[in-house]
N, C-alpha and C. Protein backbone atom coordinates (compact mmCIF):
# COMPACT_ATOMS: atom_id res chain seq x y z
N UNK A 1 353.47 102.92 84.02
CA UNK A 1 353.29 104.22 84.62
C UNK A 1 354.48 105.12 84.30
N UNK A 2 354.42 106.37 83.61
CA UNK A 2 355.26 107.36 83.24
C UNK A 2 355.68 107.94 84.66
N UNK A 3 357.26 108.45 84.92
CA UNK A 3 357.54 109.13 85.70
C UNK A 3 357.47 110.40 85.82
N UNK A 4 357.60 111.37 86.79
CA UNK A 4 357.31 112.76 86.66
C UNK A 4 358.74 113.20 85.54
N UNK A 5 358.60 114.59 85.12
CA UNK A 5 359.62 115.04 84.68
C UNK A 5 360.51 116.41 85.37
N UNK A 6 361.49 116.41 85.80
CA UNK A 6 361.75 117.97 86.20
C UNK A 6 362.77 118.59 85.52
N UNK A 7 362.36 120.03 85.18
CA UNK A 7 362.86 120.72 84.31
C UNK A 7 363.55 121.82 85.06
N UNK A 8 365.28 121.75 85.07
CA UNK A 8 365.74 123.71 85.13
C UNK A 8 365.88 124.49 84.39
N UNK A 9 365.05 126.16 84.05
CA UNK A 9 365.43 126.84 83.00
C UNK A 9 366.09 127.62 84.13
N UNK A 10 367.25 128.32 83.39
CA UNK A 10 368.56 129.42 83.94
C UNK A 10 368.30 130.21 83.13
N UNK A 11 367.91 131.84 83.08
CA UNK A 11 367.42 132.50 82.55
C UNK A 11 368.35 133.67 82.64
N UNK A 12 369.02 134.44 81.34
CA UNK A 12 370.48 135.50 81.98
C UNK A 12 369.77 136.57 81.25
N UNK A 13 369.20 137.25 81.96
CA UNK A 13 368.62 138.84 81.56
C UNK A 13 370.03 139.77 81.23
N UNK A 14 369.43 140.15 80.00
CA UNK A 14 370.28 141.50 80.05
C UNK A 14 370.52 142.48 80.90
N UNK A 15 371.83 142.89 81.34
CA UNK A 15 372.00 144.16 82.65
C UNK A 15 370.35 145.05 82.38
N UNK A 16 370.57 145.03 83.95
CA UNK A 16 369.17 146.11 83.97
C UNK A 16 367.28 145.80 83.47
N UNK A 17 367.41 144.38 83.31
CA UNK A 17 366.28 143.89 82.30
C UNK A 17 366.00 142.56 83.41
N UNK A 18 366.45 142.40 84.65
CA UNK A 18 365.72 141.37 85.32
C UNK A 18 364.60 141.29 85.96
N UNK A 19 364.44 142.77 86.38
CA UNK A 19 362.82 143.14 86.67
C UNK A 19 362.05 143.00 85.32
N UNK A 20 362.05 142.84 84.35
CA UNK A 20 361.38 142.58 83.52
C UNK A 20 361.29 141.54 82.96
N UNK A 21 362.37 140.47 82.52
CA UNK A 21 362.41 139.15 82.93
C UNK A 21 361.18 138.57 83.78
N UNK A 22 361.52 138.78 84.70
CA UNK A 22 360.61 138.55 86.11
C UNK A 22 359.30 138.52 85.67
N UNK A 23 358.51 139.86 85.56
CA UNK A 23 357.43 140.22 85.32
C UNK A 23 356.99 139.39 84.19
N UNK A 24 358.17 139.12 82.99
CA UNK A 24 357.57 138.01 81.67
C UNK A 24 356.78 136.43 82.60
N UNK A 25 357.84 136.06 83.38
CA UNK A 25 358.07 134.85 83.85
C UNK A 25 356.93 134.75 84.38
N UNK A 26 356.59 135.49 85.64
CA UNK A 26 355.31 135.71 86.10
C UNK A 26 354.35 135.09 85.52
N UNK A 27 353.97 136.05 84.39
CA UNK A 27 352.92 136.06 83.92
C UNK A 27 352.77 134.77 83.25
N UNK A 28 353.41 134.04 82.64
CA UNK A 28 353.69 133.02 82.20
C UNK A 28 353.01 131.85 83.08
N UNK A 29 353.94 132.08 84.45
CA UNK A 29 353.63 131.04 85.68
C UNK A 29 352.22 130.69 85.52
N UNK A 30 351.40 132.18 85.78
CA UNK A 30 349.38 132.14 85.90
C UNK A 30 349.05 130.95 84.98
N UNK A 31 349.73 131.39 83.55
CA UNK A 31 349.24 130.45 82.76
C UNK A 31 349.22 128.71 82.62
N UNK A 32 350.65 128.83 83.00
CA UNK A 32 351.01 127.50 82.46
C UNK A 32 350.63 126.71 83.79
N UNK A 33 350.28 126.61 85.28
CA UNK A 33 350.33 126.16 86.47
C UNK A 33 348.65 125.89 86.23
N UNK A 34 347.58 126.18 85.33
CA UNK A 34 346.78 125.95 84.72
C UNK A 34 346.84 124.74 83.87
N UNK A 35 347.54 124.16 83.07
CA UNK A 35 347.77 123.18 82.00
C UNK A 35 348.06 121.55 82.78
N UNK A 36 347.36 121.33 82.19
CA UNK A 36 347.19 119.60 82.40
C UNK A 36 349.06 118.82 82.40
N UNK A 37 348.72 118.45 83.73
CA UNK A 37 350.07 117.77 84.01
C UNK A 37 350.87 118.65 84.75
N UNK A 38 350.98 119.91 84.60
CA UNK A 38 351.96 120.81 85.44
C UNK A 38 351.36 120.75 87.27
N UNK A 39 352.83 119.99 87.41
CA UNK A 39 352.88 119.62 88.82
C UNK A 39 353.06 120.98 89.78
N UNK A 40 354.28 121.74 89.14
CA UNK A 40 355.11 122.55 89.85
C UNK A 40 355.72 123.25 88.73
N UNK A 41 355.67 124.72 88.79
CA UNK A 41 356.02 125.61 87.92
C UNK A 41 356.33 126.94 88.41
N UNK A 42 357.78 126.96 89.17
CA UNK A 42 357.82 128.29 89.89
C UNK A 42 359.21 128.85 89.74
N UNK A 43 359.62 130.53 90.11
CA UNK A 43 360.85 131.04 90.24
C UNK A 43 361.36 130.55 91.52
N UNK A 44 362.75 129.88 91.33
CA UNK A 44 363.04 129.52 92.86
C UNK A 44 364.68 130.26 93.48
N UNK A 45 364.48 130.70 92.31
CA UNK A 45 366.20 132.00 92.44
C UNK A 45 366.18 132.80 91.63
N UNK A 46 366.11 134.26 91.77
CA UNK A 46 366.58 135.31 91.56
C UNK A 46 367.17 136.30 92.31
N UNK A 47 368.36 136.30 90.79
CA UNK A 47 369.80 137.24 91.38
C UNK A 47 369.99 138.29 90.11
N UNK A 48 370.46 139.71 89.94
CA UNK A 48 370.67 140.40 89.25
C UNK A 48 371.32 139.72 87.73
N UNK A 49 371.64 138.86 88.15
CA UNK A 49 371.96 138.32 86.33
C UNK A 49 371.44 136.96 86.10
N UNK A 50 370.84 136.23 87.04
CA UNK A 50 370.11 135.23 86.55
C UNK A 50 369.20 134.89 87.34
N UNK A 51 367.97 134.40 86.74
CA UNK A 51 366.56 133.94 87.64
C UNK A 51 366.08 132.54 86.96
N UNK A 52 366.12 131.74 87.93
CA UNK A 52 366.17 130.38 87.84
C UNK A 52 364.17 129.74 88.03
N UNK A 53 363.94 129.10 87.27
CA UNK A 53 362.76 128.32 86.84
C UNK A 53 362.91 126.70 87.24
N UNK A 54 361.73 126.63 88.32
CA UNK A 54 362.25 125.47 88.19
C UNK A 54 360.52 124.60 88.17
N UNK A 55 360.63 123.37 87.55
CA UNK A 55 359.34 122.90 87.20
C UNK A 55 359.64 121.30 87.22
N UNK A 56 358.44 120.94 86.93
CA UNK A 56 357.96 119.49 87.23
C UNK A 56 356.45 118.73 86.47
N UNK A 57 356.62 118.21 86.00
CA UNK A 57 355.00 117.64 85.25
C UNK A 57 355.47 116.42 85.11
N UNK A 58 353.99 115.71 84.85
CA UNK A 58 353.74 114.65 85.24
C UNK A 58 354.04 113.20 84.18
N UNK A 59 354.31 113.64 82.94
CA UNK A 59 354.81 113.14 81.85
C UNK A 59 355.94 113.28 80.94
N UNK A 60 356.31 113.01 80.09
CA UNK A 60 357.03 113.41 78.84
C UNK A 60 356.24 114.26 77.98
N UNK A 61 355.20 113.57 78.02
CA UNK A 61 354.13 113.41 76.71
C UNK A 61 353.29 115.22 76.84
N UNK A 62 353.12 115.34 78.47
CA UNK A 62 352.75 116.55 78.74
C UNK A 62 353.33 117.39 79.01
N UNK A 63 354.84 117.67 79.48
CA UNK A 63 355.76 118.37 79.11
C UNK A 63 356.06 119.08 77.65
N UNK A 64 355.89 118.19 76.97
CA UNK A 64 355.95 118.07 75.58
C UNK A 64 355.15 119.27 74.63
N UNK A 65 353.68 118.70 75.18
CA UNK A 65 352.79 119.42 75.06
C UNK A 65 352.66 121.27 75.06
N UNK A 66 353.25 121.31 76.43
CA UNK A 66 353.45 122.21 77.17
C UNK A 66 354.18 123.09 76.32
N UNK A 67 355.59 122.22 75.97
CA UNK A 67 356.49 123.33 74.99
C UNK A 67 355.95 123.76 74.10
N UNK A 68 355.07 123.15 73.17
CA UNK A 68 354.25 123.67 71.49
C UNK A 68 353.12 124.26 72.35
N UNK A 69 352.65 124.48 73.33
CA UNK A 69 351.65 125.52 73.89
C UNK A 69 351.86 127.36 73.70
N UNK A 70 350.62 127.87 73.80
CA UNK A 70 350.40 129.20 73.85
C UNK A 70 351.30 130.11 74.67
N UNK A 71 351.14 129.92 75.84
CA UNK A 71 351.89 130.20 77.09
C UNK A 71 353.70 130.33 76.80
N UNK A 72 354.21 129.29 76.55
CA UNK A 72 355.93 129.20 76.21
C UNK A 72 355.98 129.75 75.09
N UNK A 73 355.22 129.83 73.59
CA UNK A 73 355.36 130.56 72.76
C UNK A 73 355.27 132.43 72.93
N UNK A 74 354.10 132.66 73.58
CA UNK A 74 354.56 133.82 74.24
C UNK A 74 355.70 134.58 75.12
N UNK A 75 355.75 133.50 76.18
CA UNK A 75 356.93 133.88 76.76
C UNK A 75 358.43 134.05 75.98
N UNK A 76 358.37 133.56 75.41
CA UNK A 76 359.48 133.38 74.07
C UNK A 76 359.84 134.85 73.21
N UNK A 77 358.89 134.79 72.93
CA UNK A 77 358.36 136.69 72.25
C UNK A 77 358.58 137.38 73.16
N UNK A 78 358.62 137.73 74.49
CA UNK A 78 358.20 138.77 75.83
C UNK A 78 359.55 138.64 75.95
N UNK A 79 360.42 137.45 75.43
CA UNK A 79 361.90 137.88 76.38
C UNK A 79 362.99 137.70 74.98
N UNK A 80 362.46 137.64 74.28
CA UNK A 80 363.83 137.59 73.11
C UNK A 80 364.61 139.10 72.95
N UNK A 81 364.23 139.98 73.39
CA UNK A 81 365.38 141.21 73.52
C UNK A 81 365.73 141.01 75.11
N UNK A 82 365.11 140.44 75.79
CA UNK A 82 365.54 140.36 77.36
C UNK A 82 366.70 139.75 77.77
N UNK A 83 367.11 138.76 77.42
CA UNK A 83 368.16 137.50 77.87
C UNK A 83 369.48 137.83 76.89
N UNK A 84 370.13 137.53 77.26
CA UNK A 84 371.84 137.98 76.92
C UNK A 84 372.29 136.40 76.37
N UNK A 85 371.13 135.62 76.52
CA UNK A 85 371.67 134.20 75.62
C UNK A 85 370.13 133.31 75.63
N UNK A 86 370.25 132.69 75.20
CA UNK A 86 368.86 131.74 74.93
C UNK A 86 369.01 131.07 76.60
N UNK A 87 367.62 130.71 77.49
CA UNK A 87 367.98 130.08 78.31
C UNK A 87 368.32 128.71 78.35
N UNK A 88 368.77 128.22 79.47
CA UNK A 88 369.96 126.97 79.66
C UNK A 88 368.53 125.90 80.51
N UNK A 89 368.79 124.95 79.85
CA UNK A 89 367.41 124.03 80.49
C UNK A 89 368.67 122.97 80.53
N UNK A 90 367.84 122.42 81.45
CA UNK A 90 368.16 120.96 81.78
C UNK A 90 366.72 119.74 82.51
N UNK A 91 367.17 119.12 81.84
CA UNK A 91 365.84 118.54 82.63
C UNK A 91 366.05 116.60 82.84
N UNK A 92 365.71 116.17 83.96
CA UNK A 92 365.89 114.80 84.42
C UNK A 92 364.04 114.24 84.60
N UNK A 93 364.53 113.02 84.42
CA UNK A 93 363.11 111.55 84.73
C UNK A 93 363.27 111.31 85.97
């Protein structure tokens, strides 16, 4: 039996660009809280320079998945002028 996985993304919007951040993330959430295995997929901190992601699924294998999905490839595109650095993940078994 595979253990769950949980994932932190730290997300550093450019000054003035966290309401929009936000709104990327959002939209994102609808999608991906849809996808097979996603346990938990939500904003659980936002502050004027960083808004924190925090998630959970049920595999490796579907985590995995998840990253080469539609949804994170978009989001990817929606915030590459947004963020003042690539975001900071971390993630534990």
């Amino acid at each position: 039996m595979t253990e769950p996985v949980d994932v932190t993304a730290v997300f550093l919007p450019n000054p003035g660009e966290v309401f929009r951040v936000k709104l990327a993330l959002d939209i994102a959430i609808e999608q991906v809280v849809e996808e097979p295995g996603c346990i938990r997929y939500e904003i659980t901190d936002v502050a004027e320079d960083r808004i924190v992601l925090t998630e959970r699924w049920e595999s490796e294998e579907l985590l995995a998945k998840h990253l080469q999905g539609p949804a994170v490839q978009d989001l990817g595109e929606s915030l590459s002028a947004l963020l003042s650095e690539p975001a900071q993940i971390t993630k534990s078994a």
